[in-house]
N, C-alpha and C. Protein backbone atom coordinates (compact mmCIF):
# COMPACT_ATOMS: atom_id res chain seq x y z
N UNK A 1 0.85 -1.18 0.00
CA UNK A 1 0.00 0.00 0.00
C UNK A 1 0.89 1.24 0.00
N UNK A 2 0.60 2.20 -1.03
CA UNK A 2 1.51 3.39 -1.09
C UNK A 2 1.37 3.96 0.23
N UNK A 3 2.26 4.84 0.73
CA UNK A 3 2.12 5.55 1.98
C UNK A 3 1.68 7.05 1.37
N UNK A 4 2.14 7.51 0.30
CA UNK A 4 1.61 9.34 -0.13
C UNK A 4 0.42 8.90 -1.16
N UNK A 5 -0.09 7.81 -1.64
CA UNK A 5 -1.18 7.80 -3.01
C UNK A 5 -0.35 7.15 -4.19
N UNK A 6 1.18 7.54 -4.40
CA UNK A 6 2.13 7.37 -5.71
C UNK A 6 2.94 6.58 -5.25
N UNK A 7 2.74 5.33 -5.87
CA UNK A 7 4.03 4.53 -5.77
C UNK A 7 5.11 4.92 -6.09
N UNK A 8 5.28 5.45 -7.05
CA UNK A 8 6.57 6.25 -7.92
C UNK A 8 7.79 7.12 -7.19
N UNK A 9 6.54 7.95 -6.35
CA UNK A 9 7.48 8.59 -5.39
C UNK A 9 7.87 8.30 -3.76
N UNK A 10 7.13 6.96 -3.68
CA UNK A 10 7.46 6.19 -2.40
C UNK A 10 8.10 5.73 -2.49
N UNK A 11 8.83 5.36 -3.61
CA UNK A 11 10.34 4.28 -4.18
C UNK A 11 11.42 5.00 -4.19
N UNK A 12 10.85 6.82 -4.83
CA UNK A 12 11.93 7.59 -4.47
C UNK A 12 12.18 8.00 -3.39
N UNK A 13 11.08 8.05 -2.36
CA UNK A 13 11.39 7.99 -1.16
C UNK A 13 12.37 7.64 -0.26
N UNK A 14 11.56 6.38 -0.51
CA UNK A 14 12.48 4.87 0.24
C UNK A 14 14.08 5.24 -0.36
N UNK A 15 14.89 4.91 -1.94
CA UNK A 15 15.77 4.77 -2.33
C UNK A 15 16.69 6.27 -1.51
N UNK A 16 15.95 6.93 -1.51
CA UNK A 16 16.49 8.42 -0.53
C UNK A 16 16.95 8.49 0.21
N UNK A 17 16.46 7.79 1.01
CA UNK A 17 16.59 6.94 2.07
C UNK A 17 17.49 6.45 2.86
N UNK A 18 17.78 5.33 1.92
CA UNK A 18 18.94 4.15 1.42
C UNK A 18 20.07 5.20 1.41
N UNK A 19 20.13 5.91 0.47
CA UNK A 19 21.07 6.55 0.14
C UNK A 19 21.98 7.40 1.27
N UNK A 20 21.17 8.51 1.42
CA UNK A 20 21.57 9.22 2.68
C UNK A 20 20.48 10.04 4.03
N UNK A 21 20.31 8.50 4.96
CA UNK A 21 19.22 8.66 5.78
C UNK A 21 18.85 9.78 6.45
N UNK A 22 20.06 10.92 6.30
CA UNK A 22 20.36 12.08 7.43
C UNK A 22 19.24 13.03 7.18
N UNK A 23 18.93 12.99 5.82
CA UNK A 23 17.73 14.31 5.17
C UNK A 23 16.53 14.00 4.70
N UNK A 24 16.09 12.40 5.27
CA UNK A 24 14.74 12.23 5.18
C UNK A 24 14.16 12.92 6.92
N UNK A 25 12.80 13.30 6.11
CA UNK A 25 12.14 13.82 5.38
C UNK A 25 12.36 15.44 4.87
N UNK A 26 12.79 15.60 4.19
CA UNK A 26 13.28 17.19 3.82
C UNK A 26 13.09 17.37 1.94
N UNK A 27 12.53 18.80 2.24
CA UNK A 27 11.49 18.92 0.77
C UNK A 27 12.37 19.82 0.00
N UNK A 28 13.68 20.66 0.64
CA UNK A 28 14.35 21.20 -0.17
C UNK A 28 16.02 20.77 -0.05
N UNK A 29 17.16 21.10 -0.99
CA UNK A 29 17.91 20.56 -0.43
C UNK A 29 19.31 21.90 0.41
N UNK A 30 18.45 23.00 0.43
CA UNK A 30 18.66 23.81 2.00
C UNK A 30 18.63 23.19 3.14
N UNK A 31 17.31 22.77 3.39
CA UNK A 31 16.85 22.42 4.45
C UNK A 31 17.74 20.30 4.62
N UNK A 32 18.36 20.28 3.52
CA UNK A 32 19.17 18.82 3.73
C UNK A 32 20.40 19.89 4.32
N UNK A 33 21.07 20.54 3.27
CA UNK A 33 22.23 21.35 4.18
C UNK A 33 22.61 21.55 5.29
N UNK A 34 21.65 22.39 5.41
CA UNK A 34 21.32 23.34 7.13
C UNK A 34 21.45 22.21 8.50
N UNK A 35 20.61 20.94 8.05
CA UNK A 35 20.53 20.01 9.14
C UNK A 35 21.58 19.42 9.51
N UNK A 36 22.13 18.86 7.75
CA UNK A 36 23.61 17.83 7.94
C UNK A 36 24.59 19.04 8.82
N UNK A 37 24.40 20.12 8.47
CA UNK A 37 25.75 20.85 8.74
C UNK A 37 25.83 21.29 10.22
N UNK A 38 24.52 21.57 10.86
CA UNK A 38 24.14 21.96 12.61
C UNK A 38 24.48 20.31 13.27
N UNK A 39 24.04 18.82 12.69
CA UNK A 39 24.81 17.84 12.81
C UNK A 39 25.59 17.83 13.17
N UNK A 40 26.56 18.13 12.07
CA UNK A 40 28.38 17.76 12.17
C UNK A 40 29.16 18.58 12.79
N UNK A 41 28.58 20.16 12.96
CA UNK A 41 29.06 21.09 13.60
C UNK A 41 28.85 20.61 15.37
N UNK A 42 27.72 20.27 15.47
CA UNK A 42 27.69 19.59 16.61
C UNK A 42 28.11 18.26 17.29
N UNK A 43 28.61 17.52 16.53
CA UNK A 43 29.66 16.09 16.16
C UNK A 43 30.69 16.59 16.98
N UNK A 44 31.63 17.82 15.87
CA UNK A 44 32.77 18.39 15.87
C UNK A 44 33.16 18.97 17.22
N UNK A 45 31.72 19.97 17.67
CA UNK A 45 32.41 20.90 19.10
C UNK A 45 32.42 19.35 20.20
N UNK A 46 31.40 18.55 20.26
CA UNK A 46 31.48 17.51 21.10
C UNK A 46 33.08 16.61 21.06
N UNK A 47 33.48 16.49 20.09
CA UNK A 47 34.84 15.69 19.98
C UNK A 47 36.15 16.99 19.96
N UNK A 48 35.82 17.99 20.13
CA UNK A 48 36.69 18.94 20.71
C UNK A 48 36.37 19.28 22.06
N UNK A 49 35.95 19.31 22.67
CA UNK A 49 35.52 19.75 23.77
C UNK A 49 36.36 18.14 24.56
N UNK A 50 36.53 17.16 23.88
CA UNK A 50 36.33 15.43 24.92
C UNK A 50 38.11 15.90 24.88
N UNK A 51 38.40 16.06 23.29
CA UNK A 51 39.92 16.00 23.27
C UNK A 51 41.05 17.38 23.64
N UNK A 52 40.16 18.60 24.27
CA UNK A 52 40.65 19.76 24.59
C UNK A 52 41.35 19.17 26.34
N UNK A 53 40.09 18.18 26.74
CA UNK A 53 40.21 17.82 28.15
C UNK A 53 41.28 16.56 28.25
N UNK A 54 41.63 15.82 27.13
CA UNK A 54 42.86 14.53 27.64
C UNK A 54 44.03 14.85 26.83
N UNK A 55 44.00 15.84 25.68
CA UNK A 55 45.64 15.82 24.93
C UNK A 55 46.00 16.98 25.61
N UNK A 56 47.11 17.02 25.38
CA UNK A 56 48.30 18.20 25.65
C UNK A 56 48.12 19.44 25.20
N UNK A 57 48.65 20.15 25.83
CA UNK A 57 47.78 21.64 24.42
C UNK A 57 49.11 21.28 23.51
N UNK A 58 50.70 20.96 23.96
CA UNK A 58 51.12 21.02 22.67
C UNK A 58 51.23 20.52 21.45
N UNK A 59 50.39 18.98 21.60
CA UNK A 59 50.09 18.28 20.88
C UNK A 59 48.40 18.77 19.91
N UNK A 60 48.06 19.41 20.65
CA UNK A 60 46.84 20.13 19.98
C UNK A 60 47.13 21.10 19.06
N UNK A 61 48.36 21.83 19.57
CA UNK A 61 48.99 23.22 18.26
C UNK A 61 49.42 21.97 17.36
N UNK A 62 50.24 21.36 17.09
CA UNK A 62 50.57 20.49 16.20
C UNK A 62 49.67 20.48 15.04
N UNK A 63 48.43 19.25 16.03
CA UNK A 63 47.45 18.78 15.32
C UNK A 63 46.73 19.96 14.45
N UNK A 64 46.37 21.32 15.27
CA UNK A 64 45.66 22.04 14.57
C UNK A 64 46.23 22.89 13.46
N UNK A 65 47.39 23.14 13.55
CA UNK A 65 48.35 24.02 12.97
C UNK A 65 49.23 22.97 11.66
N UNK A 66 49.96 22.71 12.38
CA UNK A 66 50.97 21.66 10.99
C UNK A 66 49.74 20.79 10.34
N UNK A 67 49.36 19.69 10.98
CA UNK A 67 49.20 18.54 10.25
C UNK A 67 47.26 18.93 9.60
N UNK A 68 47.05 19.84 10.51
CA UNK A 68 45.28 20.37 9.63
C UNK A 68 45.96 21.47 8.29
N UNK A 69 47.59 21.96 8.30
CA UNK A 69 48.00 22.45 7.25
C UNK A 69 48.11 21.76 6.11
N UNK A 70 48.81 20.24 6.45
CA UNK A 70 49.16 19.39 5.24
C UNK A 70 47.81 18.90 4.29
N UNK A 71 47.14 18.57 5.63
CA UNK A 71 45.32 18.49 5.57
C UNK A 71 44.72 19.12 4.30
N UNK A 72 44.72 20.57 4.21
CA UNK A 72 44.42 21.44 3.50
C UNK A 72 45.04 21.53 2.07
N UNK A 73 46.42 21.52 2.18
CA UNK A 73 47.14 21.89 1.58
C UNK A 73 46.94 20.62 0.17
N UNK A 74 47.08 19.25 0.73
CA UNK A 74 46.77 18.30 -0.50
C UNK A 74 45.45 18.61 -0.96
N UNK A 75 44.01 18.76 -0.29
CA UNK A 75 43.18 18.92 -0.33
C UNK A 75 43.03 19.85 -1.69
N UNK A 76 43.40 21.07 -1.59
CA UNK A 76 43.28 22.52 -2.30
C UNK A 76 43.93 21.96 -3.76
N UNK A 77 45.30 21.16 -3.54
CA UNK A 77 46.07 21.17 -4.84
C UNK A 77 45.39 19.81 -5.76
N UNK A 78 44.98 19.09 -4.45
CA UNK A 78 44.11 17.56 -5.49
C UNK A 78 42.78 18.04 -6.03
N UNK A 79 42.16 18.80 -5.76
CA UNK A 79 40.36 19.42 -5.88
C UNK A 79 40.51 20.60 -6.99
N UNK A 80 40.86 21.46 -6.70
CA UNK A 80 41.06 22.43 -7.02
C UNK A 80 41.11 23.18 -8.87
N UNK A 81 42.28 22.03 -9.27
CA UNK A 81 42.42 22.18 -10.78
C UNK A 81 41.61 21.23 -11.09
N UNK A 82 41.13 19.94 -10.48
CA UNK A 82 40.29 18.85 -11.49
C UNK A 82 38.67 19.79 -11.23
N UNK A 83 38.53 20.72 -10.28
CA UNK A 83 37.18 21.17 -10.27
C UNK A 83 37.30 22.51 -11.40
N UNK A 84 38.36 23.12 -11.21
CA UNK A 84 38.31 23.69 -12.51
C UNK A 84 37.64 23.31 -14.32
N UNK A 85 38.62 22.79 -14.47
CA UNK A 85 38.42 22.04 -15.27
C UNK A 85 36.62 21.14 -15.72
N UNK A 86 36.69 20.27 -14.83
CA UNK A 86 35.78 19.46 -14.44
C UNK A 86 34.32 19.79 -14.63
N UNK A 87 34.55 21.35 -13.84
CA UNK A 87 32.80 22.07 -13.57
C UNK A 87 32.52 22.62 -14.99
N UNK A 88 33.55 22.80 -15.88
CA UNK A 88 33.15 23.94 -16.77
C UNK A 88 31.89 23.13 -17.99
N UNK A 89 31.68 23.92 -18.62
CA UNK A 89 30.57 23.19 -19.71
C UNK A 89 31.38 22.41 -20.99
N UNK A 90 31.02 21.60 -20.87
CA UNK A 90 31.28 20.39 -21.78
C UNK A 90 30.43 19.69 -22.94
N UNK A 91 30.94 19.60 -23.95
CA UNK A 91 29.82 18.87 -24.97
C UNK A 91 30.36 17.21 -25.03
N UNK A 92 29.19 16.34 -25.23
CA UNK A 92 28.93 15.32 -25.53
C UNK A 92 30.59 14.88 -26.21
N UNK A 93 31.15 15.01 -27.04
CA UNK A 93 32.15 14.74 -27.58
C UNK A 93 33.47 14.72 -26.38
N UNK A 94 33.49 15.67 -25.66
CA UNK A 94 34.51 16.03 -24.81
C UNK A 94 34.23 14.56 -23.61
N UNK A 95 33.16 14.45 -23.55
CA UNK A 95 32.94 13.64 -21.86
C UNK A 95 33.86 12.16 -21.40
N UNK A 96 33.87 11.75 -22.50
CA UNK A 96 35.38 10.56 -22.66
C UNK A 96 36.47 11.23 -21.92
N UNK A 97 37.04 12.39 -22.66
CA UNK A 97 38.27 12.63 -22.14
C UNK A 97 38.15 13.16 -20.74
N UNK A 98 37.09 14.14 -20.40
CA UNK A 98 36.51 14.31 -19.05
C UNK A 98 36.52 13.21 -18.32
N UNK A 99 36.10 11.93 -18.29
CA UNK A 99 35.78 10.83 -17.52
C UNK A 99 37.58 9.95 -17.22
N UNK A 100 38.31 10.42 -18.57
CA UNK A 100 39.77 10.07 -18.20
C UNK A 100 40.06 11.14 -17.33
N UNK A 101 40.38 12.11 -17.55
CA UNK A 101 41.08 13.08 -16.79
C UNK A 101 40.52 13.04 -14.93
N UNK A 102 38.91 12.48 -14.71
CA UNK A 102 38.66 12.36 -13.53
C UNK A 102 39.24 11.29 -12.47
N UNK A 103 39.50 10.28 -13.87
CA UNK A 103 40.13 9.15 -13.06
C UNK A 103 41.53 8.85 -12.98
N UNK A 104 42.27 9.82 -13.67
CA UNK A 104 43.92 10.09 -13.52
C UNK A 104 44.04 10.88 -12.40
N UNK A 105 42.74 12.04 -11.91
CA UNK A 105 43.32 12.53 -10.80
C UNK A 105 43.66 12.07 -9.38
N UNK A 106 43.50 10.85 -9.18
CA UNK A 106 43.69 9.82 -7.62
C UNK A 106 44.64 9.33 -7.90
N UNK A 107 45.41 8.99 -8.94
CA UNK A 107 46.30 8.53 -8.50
C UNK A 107 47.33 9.84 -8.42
N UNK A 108 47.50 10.87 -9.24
CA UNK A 108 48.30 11.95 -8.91
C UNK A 108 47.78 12.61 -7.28
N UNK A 109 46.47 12.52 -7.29
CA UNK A 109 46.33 12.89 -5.43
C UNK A 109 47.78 12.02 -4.26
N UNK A 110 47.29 10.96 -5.07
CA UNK A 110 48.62 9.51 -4.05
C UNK A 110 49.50 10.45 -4.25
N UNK A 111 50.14 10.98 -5.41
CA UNK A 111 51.63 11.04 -5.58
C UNK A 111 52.46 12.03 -4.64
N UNK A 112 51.01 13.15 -4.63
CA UNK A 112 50.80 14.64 -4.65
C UNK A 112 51.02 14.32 -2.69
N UNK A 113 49.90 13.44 -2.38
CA UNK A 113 50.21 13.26 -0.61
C UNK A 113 51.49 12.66 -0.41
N UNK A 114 52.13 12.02 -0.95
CA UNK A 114 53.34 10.98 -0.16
C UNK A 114 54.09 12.46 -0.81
N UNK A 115 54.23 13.51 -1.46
CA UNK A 115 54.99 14.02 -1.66
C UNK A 115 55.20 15.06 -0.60
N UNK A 116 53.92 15.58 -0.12
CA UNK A 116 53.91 16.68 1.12
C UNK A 116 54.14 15.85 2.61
N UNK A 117 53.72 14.61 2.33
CA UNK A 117 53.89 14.20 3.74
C UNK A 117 55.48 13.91 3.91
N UNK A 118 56.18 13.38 2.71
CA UNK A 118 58.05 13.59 3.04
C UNK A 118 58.31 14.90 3.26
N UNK A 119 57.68 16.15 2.55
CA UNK A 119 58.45 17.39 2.55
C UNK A 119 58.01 17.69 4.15
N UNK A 120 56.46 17.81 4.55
CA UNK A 120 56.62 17.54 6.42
C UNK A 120 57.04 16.89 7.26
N UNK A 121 57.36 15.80 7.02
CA UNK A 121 58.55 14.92 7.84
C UNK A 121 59.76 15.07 7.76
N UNK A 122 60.36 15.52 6.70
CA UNK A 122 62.00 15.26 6.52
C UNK A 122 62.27 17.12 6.17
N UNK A 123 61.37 17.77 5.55
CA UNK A 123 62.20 18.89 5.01
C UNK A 123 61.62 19.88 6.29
N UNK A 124 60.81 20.08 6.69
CA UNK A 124 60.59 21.14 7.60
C UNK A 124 60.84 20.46 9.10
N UNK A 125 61.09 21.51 10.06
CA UNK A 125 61.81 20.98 11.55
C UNK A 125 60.73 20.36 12.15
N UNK A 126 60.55 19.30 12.61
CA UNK A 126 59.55 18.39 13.28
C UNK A 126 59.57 18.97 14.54
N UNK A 127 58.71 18.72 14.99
CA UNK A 127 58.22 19.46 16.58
C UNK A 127 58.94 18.12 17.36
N UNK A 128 59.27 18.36 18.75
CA UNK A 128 59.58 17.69 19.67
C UNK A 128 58.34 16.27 20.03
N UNK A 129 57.79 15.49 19.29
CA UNK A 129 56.40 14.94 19.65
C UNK A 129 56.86 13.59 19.32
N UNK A 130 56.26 12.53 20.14
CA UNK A 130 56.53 11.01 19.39
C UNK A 130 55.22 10.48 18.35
N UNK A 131 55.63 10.42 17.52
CA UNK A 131 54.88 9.27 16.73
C UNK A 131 54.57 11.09 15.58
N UNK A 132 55.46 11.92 15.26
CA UNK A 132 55.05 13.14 14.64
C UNK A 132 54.54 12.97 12.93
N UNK A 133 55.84 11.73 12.71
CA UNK A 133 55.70 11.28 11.18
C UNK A 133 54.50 10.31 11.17
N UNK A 134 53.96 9.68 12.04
CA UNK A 134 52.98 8.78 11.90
C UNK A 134 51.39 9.34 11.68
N UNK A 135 51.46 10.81 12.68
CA UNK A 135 50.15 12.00 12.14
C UNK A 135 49.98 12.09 11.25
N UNK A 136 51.51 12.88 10.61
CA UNK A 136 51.11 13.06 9.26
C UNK A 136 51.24 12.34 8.23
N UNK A 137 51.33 10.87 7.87
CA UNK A 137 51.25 9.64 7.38
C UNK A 137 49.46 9.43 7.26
N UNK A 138 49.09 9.42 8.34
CA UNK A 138 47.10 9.68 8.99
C UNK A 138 46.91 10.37 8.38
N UNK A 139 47.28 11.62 8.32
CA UNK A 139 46.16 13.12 7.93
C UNK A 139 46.46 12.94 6.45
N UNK A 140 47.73 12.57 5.43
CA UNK A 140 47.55 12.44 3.82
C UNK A 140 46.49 11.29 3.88
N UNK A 141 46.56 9.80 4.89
CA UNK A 141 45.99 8.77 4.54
C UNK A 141 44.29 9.61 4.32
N UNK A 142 44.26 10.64 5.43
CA UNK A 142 43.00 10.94 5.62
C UNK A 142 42.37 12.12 4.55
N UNK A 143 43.53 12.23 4.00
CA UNK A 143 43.32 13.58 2.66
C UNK A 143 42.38 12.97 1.08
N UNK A 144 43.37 11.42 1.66
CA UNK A 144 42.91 10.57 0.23
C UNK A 144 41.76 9.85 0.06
N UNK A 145 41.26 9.35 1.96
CA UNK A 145 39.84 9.22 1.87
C UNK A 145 38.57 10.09 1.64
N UNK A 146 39.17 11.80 1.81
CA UNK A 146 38.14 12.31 1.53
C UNK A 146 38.05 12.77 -0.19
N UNK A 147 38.87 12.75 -0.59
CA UNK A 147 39.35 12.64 -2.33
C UNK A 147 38.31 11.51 -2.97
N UNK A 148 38.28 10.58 -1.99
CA UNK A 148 37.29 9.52 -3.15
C UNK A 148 36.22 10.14 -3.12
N UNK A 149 35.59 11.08 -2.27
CA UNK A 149 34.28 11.53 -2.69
C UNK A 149 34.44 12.51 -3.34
N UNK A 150 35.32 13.07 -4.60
CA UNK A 150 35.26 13.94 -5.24
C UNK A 150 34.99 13.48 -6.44
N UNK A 151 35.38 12.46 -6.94
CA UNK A 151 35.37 11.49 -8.54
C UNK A 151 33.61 11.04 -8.55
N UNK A 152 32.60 10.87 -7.03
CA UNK A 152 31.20 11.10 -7.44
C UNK A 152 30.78 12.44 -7.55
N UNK A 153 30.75 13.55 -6.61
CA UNK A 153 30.97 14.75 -6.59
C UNK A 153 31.03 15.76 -7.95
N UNK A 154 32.17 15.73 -8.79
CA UNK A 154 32.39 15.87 -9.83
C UNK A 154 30.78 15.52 -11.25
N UNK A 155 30.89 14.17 -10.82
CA UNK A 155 29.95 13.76 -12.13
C UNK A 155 28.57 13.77 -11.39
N UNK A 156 27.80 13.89 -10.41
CA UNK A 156 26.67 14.57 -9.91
C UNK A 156 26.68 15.81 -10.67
N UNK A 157 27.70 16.75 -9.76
CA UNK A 157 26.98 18.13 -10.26
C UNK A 157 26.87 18.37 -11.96
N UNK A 158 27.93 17.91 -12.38
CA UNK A 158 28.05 17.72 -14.15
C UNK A 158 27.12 17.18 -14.96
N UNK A 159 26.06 16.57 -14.02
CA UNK A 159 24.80 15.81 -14.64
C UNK A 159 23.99 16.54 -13.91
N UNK A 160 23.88 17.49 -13.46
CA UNK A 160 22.78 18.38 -12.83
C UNK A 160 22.07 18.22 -11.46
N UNK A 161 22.53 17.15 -10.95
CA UNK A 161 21.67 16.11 -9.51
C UNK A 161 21.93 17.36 -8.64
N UNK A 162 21.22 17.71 -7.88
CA UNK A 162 20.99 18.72 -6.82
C UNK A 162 21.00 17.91 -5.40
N UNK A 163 20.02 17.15 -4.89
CA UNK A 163 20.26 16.77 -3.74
C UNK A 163 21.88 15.90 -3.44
N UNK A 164 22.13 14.60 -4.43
CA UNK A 164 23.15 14.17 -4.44
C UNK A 164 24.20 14.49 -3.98
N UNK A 165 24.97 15.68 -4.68
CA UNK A 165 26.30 16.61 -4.23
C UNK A 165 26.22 16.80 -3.08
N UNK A 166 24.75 16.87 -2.42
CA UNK A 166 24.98 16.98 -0.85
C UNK A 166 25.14 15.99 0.15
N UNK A 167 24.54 14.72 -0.11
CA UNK A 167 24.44 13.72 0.37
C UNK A 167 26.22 13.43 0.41
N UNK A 168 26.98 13.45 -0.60
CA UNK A 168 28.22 13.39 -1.38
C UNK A 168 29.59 14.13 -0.06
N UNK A 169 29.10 15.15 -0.09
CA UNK A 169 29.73 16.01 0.41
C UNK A 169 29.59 16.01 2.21
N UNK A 170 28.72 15.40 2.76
CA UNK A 170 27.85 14.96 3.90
C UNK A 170 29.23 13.76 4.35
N UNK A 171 28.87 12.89 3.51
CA UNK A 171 29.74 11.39 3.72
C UNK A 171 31.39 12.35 3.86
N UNK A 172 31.48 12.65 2.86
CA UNK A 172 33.07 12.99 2.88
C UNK A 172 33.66 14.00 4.45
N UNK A 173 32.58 14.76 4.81
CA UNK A 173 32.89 15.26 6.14
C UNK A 173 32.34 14.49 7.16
N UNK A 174 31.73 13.49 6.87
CA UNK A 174 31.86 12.66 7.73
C UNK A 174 32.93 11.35 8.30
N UNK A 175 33.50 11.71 7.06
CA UNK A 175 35.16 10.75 6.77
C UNK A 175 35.90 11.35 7.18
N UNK A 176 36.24 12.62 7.10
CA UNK A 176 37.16 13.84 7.60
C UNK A 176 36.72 13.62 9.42
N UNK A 177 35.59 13.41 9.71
CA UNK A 177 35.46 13.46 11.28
C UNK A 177 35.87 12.78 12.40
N UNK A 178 35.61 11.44 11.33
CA UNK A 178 36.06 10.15 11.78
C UNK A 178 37.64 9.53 11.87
């Protein structure tokens, strides 16, 4: 038995769902935004607030300063030119080479992190900390998990999907949190 009258859109419902449970029931995808993001913002101060009270503060400048730098820094240089590129308008003929160029960019992301994470370990002065190279070993590992949600990301918005990119973008800061 349909639950709204339309089967059609109880499937899209449901599959909505499935997909990304965080923004059922929500009729715009503002109102998916707004929620995921008061969420995770609230995720975030809770797991700062736990780890303000058991790490070190100097291990906290570290974390927030150097290794949320390297963080960024692959982030900006792996995203950045393939979204260039990527977002602009494209005809039917071009989308082959588009669909190569999306999937050459992960492995240059790899190349691009093991390259900043030697130049922060070996070329700039390491802080007095144990396990300093092993952070930032984590934070590229953690640069590259949020990179896989850019290769769906990419071909959502390029096909016009509106809620998607958010659902998309949801997961990936939720990978970054974790």
């Amino acid at each position: 038995m349909p639950i709204n009258g339309n089967p059609r859109k109880d499937r899209f419902l449901k599959e909505r769902t499935q997909l990304c449970p965080l923004f059922y029931p929500s009729d715009t995808p503002y109102e998916s935004s707004s929620r995921s993001q008061v969420v995770l913002r609230l995720l975030t101060f809770i797991a700062n607030g736990y780890l303000v009270r058991i790490v070190a503060p100097e291990v906290l400048g570290v974390v927030y300063v150097r290794l949320t730098l390297l963080l960024t820094t692959i982030l900006f240089l792996s995203r950045e030119p393939l979204r260039k590129v990527a977002l602009t308008k494209h005809s039917l003929e071009e989308w082959p080479r588009l669909v190569a160029l999306i999937w050459r960019s992960f492995p240059f992301s790899i190349g691009l992190a093991g390259l900043l994470v030697v130049v922060w370990v070996w070329l700039l002065d390491p802080p007095p900390l144990p396990h300093y190279s092993l952070g930032c070993v984590m934070f590229g590992v953690s640069a590259l998990i949020e990179l896989t949600a850019e290769l769906p990301y990419i071909y959502l918005v390029n096909n016009l999907y509106i809620r998607a990119p958010v659902c998309v973008r949801v997961s990936s800061l939720k990978q970054h949190i974790m």
